[in-house]
C-alpha atoms as a PDB file:
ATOM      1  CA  UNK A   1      74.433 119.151 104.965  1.00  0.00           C
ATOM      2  CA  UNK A   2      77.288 120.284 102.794  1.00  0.00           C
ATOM      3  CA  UNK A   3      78.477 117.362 100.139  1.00  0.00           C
ATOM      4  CA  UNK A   4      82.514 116.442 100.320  1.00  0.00           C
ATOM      5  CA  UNK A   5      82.923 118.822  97.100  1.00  0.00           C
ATOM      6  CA  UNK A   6      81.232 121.483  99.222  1.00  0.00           C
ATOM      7  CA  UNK A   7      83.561 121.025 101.924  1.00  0.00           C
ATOM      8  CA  UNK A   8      86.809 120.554 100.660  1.00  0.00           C
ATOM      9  CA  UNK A   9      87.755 123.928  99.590  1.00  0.00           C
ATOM     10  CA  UNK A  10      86.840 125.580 103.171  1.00  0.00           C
ATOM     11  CA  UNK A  11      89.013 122.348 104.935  1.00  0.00           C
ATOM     12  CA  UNK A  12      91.975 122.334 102.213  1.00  0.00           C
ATOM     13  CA  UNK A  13      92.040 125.407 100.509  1.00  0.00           C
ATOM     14  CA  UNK A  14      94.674 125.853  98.271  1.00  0.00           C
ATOM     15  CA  UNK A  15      95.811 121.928  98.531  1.00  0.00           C
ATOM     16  CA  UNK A  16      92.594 121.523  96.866  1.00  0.00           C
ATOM     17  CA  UNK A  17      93.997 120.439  93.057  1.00  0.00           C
ATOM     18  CA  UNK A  18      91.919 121.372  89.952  1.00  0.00           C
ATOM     19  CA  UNK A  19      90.469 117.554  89.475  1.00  0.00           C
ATOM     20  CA  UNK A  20      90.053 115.235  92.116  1.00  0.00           C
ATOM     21  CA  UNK A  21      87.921 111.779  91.802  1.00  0.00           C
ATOM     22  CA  UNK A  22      84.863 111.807  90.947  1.00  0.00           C
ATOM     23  CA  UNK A  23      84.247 114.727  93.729  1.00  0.00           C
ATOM     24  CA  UNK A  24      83.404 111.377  95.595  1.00  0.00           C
ATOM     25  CA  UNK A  25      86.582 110.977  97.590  1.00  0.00           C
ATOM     26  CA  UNK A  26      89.457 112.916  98.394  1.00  0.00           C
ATOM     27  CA  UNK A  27      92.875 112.140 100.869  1.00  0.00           C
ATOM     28  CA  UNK A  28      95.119 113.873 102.638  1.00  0.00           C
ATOM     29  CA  UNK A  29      97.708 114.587 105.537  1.00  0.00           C
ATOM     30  CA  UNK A  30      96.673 116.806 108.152  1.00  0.00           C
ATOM     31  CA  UNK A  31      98.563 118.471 111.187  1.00  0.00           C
ATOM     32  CA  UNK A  32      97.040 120.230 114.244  1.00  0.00           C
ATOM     33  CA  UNK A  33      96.003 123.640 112.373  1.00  0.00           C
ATOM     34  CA  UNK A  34      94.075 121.625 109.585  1.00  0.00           C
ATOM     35  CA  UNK A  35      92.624 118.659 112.212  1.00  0.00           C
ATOM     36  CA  UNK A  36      91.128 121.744 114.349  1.00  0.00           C
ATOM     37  CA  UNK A  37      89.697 123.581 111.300  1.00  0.00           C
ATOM     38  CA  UNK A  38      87.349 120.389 111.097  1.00  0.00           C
ATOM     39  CA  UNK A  39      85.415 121.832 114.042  1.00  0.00           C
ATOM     40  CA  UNK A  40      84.600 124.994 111.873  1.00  0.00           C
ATOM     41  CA  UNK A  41      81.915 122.474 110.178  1.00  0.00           C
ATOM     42  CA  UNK A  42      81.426 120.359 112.503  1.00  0.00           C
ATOM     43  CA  UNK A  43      77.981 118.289 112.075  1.00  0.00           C
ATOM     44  CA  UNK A  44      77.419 119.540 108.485  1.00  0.00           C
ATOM     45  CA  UNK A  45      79.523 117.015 106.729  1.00  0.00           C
ATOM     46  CA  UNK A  46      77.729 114.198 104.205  1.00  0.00           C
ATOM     47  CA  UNK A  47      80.802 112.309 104.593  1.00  0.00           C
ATOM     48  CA  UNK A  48      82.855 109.572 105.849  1.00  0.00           C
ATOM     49  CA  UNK A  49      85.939 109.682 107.206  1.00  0.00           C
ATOM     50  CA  UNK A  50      88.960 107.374 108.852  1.00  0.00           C
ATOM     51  CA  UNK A  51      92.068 109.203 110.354  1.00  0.00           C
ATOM     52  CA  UNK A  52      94.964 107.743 111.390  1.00  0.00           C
ATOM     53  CA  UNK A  53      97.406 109.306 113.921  1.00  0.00           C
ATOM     54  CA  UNK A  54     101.106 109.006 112.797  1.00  0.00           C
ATOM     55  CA  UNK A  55     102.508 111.302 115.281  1.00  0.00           C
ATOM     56  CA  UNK A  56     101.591 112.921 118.481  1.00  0.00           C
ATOM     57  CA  UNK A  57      98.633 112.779 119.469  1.00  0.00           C
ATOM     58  CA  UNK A  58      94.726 114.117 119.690  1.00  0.00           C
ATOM     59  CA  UNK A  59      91.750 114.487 121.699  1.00  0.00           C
ATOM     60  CA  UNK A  60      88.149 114.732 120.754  1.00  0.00           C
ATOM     61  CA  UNK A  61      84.902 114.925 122.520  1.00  0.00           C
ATOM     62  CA  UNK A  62      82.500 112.296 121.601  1.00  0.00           C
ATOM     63  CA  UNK A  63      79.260 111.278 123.122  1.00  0.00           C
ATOM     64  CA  UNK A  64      80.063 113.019 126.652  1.00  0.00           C
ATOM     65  CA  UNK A  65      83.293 111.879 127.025  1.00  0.00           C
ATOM     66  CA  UNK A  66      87.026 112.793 126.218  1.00  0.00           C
ATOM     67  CA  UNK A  67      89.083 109.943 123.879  1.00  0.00           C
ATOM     68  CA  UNK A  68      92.474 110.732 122.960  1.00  0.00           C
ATOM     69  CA  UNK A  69      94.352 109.016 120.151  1.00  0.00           C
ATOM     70  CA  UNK A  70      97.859 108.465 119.398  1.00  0.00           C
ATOM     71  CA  UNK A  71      99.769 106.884 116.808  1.00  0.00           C
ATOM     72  CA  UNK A  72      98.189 103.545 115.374  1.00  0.00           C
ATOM     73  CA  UNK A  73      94.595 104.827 116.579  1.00  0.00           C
ATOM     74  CA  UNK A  74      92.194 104.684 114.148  1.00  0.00           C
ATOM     75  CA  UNK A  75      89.214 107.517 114.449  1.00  0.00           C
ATOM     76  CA  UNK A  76      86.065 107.147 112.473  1.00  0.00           C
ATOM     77  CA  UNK A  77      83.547 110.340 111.335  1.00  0.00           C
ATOM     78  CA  UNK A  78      80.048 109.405 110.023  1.00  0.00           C
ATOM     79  CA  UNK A  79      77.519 111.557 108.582  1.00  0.00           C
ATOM     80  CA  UNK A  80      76.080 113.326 111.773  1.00  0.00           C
ATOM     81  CA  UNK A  81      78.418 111.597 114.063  1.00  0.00           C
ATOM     82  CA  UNK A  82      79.225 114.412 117.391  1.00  0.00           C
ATOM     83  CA  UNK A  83      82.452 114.048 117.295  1.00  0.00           C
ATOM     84  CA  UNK A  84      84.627 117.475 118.131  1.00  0.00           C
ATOM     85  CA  UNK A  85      88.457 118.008 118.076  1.00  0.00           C
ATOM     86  CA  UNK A  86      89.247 119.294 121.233  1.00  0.00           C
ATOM     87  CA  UNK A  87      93.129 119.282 121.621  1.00  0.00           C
ATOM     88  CA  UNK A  88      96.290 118.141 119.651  1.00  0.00           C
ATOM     89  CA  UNK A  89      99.842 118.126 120.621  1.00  0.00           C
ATOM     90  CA  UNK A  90     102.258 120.628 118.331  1.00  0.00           C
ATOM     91  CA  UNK A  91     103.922 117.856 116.710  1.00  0.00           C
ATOM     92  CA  UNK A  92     100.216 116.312 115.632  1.00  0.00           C
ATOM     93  CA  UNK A  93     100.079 114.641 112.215  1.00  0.00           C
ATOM     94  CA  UNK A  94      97.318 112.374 110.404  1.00  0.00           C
ATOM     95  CA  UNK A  95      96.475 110.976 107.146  1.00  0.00           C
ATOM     96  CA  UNK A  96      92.758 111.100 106.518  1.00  0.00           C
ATOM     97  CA  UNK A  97      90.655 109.597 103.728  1.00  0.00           C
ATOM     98  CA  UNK A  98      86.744 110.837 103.286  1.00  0.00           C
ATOM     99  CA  UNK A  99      84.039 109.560 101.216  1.00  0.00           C
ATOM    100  CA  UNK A 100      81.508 111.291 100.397  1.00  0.00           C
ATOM    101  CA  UNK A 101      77.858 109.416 101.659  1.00  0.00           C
ATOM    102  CA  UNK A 102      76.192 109.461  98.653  1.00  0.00           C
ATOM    103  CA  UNK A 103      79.353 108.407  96.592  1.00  0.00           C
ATOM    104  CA  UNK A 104      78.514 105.524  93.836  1.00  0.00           C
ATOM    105  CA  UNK A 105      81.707 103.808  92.750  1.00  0.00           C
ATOM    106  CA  UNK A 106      81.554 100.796  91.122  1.00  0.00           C
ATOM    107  CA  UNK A 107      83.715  98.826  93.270  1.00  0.00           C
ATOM    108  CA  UNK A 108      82.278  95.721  95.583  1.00  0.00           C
ATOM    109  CA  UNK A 109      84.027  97.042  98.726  1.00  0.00           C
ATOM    110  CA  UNK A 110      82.793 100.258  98.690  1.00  0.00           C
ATOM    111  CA  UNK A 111      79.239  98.952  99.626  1.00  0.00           C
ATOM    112  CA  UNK A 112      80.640  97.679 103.060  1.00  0.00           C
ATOM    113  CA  UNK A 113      81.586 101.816 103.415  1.00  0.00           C
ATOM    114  CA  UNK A 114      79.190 102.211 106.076  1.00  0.00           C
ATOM    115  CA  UNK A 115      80.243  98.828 108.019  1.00  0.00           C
ATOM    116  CA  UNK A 116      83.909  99.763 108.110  1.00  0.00           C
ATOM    117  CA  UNK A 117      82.685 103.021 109.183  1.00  0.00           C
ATOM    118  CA  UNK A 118      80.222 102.200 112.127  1.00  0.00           C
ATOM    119  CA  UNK A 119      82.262  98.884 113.731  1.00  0.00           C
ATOM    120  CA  UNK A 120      84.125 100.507 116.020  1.00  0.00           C
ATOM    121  CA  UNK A 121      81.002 102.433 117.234  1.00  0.00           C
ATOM    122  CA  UNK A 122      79.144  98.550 117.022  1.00  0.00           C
ATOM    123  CA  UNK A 123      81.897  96.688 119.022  1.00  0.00           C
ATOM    124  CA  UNK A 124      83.674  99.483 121.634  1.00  0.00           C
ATOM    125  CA  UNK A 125      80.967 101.804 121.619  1.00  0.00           C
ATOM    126  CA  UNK A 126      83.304 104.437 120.538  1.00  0.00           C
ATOM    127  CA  UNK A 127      84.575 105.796 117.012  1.00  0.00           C
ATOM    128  CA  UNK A 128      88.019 104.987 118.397  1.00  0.00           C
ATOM    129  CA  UNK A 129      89.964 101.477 117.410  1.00  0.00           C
ATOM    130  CA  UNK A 130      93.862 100.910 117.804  1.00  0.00           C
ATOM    131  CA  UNK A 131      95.376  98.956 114.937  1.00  0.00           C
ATOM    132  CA  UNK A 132      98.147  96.725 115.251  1.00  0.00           C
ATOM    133  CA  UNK A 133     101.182  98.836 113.920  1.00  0.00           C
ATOM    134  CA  UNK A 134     102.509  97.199 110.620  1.00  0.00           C
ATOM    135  CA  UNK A 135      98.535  97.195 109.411  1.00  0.00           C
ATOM    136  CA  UNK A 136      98.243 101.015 110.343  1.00  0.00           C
ATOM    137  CA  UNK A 137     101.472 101.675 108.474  1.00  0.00           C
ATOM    138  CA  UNK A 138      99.969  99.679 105.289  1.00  0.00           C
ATOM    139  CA  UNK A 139      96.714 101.858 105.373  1.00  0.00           C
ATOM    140  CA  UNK A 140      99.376 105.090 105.867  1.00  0.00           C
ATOM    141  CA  UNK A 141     100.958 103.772 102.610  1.00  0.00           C
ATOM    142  CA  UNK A 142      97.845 103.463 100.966  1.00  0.00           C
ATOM    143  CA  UNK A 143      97.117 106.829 101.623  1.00  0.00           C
ATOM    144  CA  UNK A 144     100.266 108.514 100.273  1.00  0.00           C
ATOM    145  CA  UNK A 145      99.794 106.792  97.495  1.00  0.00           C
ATOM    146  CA  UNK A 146      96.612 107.973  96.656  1.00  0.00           C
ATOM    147  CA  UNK A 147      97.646 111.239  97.731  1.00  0.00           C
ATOM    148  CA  UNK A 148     100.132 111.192  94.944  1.00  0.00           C
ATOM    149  CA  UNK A 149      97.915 110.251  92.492  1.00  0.00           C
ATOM    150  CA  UNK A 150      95.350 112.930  93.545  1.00  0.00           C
ATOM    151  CA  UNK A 151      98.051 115.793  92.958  1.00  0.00           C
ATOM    152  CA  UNK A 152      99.227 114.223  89.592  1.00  0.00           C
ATOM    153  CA  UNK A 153      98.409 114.657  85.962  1.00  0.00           C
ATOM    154  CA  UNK A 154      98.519 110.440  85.178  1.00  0.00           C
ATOM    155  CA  UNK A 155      96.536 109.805  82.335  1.00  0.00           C
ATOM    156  CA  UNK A 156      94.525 107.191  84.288  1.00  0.00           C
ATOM    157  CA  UNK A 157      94.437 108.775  87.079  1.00  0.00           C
ATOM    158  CA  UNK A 158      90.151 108.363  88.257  1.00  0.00           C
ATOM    159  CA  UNK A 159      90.850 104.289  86.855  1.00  0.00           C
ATOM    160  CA  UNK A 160      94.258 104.316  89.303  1.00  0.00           C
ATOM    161  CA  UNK A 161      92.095 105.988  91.907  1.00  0.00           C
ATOM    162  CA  UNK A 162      89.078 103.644  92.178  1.00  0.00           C
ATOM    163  CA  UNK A 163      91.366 100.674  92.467  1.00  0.00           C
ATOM    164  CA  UNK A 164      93.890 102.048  95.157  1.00  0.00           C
ATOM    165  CA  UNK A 165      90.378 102.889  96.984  1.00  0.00           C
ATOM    166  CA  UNK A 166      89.470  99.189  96.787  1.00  0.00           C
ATOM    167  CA  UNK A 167      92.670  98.281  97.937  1.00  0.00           C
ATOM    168  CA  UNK A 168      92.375 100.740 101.254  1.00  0.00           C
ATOM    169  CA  UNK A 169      89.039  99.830 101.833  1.00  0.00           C
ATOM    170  CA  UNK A 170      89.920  95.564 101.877  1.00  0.00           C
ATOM    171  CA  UNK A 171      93.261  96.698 103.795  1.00  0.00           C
ATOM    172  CA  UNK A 172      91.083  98.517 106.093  1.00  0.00           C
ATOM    173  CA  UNK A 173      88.534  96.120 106.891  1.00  0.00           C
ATOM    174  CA  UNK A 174      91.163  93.205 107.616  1.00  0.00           C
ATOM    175  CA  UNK A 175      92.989  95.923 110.153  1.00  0.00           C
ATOM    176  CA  UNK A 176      89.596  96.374 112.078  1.00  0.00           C
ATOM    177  CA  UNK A 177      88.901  92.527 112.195  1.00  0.00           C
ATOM    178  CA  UNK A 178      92.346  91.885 113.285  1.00  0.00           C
ATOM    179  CA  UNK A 179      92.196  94.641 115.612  1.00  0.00           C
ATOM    180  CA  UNK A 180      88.739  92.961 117.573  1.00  0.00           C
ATOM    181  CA  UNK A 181      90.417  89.544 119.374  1.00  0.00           C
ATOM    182  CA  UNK A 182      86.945  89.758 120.993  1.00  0.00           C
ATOM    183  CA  UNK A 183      83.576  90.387 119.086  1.00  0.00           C
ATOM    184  CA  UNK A 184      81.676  92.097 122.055  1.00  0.00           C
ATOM    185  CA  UNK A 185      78.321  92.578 119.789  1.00  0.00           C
ATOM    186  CA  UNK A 186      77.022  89.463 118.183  1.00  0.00           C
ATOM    187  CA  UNK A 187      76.747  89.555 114.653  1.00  0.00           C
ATOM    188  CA  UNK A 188      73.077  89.949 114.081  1.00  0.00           C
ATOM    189  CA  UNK A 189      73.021  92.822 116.245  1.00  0.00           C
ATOM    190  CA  UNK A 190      75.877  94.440 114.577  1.00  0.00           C
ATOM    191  CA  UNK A 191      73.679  93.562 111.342  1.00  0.00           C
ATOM    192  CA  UNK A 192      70.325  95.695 112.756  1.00  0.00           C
ATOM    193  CA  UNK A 193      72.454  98.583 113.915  1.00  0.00           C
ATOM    194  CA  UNK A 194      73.959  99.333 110.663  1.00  0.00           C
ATOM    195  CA  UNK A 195      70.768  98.581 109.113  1.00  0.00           C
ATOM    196  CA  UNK A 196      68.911 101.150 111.347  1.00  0.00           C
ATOM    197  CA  UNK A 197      72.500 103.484 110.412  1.00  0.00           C
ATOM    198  CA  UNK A 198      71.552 103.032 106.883  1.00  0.00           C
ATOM    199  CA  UNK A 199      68.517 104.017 106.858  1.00  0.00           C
ATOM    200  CA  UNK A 200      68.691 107.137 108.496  1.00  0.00           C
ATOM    201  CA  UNK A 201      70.029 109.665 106.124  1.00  0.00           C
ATOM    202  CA  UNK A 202      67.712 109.279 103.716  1.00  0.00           C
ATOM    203  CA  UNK A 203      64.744 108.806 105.314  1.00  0.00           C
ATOM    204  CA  UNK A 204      64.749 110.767 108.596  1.00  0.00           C
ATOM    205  CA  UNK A 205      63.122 113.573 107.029  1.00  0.00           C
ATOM    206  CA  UNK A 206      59.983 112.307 106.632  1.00  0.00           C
ATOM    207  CA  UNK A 207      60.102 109.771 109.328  1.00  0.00           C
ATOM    208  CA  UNK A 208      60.350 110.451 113.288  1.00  0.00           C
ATOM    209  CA  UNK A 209      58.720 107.549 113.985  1.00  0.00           C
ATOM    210  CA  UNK A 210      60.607 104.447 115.339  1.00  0.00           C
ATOM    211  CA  UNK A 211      57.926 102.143 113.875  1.00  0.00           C
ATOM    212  CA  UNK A 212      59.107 103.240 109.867  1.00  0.00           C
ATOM    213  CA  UNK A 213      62.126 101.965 111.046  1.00  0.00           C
ATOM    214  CA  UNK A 214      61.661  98.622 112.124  1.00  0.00           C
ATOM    215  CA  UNK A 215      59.495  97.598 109.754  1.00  0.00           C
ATOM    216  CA  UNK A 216      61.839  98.301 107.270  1.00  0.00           C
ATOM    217  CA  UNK A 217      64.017  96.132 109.151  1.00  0.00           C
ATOM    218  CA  UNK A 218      61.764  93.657 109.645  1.00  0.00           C
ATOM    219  CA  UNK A 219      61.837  93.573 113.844  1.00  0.00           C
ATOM    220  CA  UNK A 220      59.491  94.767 116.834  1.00  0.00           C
ATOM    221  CA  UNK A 221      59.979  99.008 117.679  1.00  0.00           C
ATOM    222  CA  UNK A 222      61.259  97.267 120.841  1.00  0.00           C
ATOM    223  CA  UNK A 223      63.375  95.009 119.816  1.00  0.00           C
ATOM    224  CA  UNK A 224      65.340  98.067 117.472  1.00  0.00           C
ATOM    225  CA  UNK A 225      65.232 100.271 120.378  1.00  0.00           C
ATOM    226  CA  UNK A 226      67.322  97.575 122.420  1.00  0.00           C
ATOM    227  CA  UNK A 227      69.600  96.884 119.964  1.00  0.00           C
ATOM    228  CA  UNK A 228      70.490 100.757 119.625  1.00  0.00           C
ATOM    229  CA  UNK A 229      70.862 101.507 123.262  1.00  0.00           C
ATOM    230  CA  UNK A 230      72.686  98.288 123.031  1.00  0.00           C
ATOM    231  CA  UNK A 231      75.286  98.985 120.423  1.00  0.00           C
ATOM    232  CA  UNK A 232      75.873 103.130 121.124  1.00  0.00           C
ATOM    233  CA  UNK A 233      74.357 103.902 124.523  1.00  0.00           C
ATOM    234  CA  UNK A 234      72.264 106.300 122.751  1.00  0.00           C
ATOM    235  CA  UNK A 235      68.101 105.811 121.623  1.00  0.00           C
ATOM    236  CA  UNK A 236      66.487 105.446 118.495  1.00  0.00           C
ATOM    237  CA  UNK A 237      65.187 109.095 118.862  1.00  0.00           C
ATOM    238  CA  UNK A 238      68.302 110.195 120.072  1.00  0.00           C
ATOM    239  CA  UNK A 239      69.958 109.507 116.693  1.00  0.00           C
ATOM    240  CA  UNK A 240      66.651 111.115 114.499  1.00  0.00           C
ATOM    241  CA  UNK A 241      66.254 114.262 116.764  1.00  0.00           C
ATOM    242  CA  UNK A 242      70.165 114.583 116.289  1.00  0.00           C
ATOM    243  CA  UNK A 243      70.181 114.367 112.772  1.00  0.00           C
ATOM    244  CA  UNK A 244      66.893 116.591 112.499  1.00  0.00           C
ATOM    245  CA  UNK A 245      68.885 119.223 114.680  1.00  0.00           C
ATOM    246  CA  UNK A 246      71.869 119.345 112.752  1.00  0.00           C
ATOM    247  CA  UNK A 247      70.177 119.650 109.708  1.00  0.00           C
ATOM    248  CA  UNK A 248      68.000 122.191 110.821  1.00  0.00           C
ATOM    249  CA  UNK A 249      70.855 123.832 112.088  1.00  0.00           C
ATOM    250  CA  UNK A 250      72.261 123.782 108.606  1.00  0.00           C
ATOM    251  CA  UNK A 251      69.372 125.261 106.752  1.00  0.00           C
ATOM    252  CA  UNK A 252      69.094 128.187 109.435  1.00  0.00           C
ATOM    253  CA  UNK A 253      72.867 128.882 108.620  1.00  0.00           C
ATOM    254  CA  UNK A 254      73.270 127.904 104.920  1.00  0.00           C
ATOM    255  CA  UNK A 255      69.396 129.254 103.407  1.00  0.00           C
ATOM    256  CA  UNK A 256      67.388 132.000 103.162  1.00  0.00           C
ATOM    257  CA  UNK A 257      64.357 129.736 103.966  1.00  0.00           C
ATOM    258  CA  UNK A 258      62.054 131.225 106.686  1.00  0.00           C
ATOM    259  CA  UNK A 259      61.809 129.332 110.126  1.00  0.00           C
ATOM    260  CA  UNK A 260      58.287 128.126 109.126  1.00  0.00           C
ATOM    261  CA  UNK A 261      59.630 126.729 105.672  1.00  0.00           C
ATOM    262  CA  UNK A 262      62.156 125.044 107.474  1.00  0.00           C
ATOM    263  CA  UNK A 263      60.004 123.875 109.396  1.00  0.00           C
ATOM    264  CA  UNK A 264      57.914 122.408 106.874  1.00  0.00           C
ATOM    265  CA  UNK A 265      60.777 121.154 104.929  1.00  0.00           C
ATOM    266  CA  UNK A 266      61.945 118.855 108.314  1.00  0.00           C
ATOM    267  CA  UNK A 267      57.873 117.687 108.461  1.00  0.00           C
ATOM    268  CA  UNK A 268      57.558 119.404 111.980  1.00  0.00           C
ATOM    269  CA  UNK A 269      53.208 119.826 112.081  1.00  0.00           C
ATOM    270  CA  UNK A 270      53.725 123.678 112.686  1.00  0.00           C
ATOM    271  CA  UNK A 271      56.343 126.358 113.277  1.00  0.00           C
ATOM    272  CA  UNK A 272      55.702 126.242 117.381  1.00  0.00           C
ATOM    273  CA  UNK A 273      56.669 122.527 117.196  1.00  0.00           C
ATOM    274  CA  UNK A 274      59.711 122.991 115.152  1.00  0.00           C
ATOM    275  CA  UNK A 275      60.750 125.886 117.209  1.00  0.00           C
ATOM    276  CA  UNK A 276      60.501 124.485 120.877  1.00  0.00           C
ATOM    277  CA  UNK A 277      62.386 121.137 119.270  1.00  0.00           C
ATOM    278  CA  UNK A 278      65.108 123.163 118.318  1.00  0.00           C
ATOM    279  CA  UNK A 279      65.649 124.982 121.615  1.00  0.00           C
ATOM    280  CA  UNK A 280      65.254 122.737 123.489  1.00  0.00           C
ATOM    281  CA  UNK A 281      67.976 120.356 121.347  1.00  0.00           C
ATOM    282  CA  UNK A 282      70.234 123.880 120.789  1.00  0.00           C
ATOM    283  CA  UNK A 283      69.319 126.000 123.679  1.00  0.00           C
ATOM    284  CA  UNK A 284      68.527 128.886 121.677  1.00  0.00           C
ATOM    285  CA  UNK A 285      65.311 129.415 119.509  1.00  0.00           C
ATOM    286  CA  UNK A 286      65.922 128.707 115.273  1.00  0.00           C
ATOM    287  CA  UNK A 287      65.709 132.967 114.961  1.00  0.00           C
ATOM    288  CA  UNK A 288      68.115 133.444 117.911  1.00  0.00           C
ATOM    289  CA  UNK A 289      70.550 130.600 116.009  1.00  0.00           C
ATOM    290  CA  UNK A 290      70.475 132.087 112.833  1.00  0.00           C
ATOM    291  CA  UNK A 291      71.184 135.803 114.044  1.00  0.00           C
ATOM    292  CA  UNK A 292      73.956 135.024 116.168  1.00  0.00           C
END
């Protein structure tokens, strides 16, 4: 998968200033050209993201079904998540703040990044969550702020940076709990499906198995496998074949890595397995994919 520094100058381009933070996060507003160009990478992302809809409104395909958003919505991207852009009205506009996955900054709320990320997957089964207004306004404020500071030549501007971040994520995570009158998941299960969640980027590689990945959690294969159908609608070996797939997908497009290296790379036993898994997730064999 690309890394947020990767991406950035393809999704931004020229907005892109000469420093950001850390490469590790960046923010911005976005209308309907820039919220459609997201589909150009769609998949290949190793980031997080939460967009808020100011004005208009948007629709995206997720999961097998159509969600629109308008203002106050919340939408959530997660490494691997499908989530496509489908449609946005002319007077569309966003803020959007991404993280990169494998960002380290010191802060304490940055380690409940993939929580805020995944709970309204966990408790509406959808990446969708409507905020009550005067919170989405305060995380819109947030936002321009940082924005600011992104574009400006303060002194202390990665110090200013980290602590705005905090301030979004903590803003953030009182929105979504506000936002849920209702917990529909119960707590531990919300627990073991973010657990399973994050696991599975660095790990999935090596591991197809379901077993790995509830003994790291310390529960039954059966007992994860309920709580993921559960939570998302989705299996266990829905989410690994999906993330296998996309970054398969990636290495055919990105690499000059021959189909059986790729192969090898993903821990497929031989190049006939790892072929008729990706046609039959893509519905074209890895050497039609990478020629067309």
């Amino acid at each position: 998968m690309y890394t947020l520094n990767e991406y950035l100058p393809i999704f931004v381009g020229d907005d892109l200033p000469e420093k950001g933070w850390d490469d590790g996060m960046y923010c911005l507003e976005t209308d309907a050209t820039k919220i459609l160009r997201t589909n150009l990478l769609h998949g290949f992302v190793s980031c997080f993201a939460f967009v808020i809809v100011d004005k208009g409104w948007m629709t995206i395909h997720y999961n097998g079904r159509e969600l629109t958003f308008h203002p106050n919505d919340l939408c959530v991207y997660s490494p691997g998540l499908p989530v496509t852009v489908t449609a946005t009205s002319d007077d569309f506009l966003s803020y959007c703040l991404m993280a990169d996955e494998h960002v380290t900054i010191e802060a304490p709320s940055v380690h409940d990044l993939v929580h805020l990320a995944y709970l309204p997957i966990v408790q509406l089964h959808e990446p969708k969550q409507t905020l009550v207004s005067d919170a989405a306004q305060r995380l819109i404020a947030k936002m321009r702020e940082i924005i600011d500071y992104i574009h400006s030549d303060h002194i202390y501007k990665v110090e200013v940076l980290r602590m705005l971040y905090s301030i979004f994520l903590l803003d953030l995570q009182n929105a979504q709990q506000r936002a849920i009158v209702h917990r529909q998941t119960p707590q531990r299960v919300e627990e073991i499906f973010i657990g399973f969640i994050r696991l599975l980027p660095d790990n999935f590689i090596e591991h197809h198995d379901i077993p790995f990945y509830a003994s790291r959690l310390c529960i039954s294969p059966v007992y994860l496998s309920r709580v993921v159908r559960q939570v998302s609608g989705r299996t266990v070996i829905d989410y690994i074949n999906h993330m296998l797939m996309v970054e398969a997908s990636f290495l055919l497009r990105t690499s000059n890595l021959s189909i059986a290296q790729i192969g090898d790379r993903l821990h497929f036993a031989d190049t006939p397995s790892f072929s008729k898994f990706f046609s039959r997730m893509k519905g074209l064999s890895p050497r039609e994919y990478r020629d067309s």
